[in-house]
Protein backbone atom coordinates (compact mmCIF):
# COMPACT_ATOMS: atom_id res chain seq x y z
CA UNK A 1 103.57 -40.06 110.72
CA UNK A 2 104.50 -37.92 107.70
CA UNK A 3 101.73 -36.72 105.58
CA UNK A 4 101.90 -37.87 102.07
CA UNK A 5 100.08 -36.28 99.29
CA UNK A 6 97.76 -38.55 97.08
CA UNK A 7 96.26 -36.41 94.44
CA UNK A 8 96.83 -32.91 93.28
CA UNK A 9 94.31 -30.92 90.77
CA UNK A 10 94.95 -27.64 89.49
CA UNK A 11 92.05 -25.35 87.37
CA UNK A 12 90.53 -22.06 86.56
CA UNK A 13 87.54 -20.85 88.57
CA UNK A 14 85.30 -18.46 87.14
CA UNK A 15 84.12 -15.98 89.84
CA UNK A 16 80.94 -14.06 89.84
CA UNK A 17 79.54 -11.46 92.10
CA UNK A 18 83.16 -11.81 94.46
CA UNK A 19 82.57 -15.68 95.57
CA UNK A 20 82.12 -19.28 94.54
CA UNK A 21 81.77 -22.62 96.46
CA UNK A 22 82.76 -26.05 97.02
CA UNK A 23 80.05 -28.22 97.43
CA UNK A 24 78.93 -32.02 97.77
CA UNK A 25 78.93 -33.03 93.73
CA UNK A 26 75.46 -34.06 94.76
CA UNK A 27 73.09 -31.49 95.06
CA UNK A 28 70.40 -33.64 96.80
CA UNK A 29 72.63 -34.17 99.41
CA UNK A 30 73.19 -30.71 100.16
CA UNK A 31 70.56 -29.37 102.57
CA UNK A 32 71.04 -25.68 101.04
CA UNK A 33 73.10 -25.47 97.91
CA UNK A 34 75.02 -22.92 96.79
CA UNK A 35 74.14 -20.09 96.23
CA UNK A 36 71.23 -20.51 98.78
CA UNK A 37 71.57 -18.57 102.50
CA UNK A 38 75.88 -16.93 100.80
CA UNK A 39 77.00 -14.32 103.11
CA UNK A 40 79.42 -11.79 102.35
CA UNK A 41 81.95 -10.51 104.31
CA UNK A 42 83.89 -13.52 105.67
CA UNK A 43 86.32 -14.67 102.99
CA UNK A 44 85.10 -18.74 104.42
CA UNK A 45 81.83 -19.52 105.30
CA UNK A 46 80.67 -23.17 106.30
CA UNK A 47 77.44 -24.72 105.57
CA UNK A 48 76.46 -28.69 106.03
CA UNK A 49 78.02 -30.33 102.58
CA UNK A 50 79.46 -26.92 101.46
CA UNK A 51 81.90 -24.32 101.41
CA UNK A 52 81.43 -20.67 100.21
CA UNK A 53 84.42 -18.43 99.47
CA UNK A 54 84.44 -15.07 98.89
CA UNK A 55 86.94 -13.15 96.70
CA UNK A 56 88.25 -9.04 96.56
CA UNK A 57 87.04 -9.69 92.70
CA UNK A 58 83.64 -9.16 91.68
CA UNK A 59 84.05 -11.03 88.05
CA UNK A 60 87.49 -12.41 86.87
CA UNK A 61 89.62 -15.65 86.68
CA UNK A 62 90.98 -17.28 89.59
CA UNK A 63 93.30 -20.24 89.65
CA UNK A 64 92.79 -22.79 92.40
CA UNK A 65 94.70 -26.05 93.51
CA UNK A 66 93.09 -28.58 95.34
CA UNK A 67 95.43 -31.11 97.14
CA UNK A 68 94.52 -34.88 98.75
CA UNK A 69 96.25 -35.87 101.36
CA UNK A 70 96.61 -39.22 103.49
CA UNK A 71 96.82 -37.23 106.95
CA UNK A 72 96.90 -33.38 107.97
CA UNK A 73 99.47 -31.85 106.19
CA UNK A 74 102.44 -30.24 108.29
CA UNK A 75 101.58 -26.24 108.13
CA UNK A 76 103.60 -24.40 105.70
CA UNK A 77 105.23 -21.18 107.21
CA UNK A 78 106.65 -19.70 103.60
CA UNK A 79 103.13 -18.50 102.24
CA UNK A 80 102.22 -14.89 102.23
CA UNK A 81 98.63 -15.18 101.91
CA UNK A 82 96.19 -12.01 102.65
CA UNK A 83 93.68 -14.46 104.46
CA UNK A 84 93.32 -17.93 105.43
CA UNK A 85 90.92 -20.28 106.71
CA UNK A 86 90.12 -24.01 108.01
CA UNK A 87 87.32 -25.99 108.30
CA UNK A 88 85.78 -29.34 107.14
CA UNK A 89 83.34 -30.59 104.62
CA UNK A 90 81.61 -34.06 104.52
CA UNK A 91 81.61 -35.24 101.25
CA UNK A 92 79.26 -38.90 100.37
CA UNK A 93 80.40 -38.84 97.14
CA UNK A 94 84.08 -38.66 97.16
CA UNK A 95 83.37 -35.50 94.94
CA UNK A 96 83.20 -31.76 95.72
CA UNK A 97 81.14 -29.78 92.49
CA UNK A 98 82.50 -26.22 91.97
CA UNK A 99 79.55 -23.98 91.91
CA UNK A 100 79.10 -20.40 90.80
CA UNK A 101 76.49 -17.90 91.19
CA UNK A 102 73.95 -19.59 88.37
CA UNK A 103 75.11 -22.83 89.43
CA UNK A 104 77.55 -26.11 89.43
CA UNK A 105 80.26 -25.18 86.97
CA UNK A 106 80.79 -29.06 86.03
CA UNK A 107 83.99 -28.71 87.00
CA UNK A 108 85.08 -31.59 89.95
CA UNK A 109 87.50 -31.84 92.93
CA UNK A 110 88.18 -35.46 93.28
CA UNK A 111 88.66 -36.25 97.31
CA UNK A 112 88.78 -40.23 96.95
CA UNK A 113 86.90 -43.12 98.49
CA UNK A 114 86.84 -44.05 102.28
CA UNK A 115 89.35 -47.67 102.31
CA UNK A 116 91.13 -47.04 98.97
CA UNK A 117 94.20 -45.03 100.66
């Protein structure tokens, strides 16, 4: 089967003190929100309903695209990155809240509802 994308968003982070996360939009569903328990020194770290990642930039701007897709995508050989990660995130929402160092940002990743693919 050939993965198909469904939803593309592109935006502006703001990072502070070299990370930010990705977390359930619902902070009542996330047993230790962000930035509760952050680690440095791994550029991913997993929690349950949250993702922290860490940046080489202590303040600044970065740009981040968040993609949707119907299955795994195939792996893309032609990117150059300096690090990489996987892992998963449970989301009840359909809604992933990007959250900065004094909080949720109010800025959304929209991941979809469970039967409308």
């Amino acid at each position: 089967m050939v993965a198909n994308i469904l939803h593309r968003q592109e935006m502006e982070v703001e990072v502070e003190f070299y990370s930010f996360a990705l977390q359930e939009a619902d902070d009542n569903l996330v047993p230790s929100p962000s930035p509760e328990g952050s680690e440095s020194g791994n550029f991913l770290s997993f929690r349950e309903r949250r993702i922290d990642i860490e940046s080489g930039g202590h303040t600044h701007t970065a740009s981040l695209t968040a993609e949707v897709w119907d299955s795994e995508p195939r792996k893309d050989a032609s990117g150059d990155w300096e690090a990489d990660g996987e892992g998963q995130i449970e989301s009840l929402t359909g809604e992933l809240a990007i959250c900065q160092m004094m909080g949720n940002s109010g800025t959304y990743i929209q991941l979809g509802r469970p039967h409308t693919i």
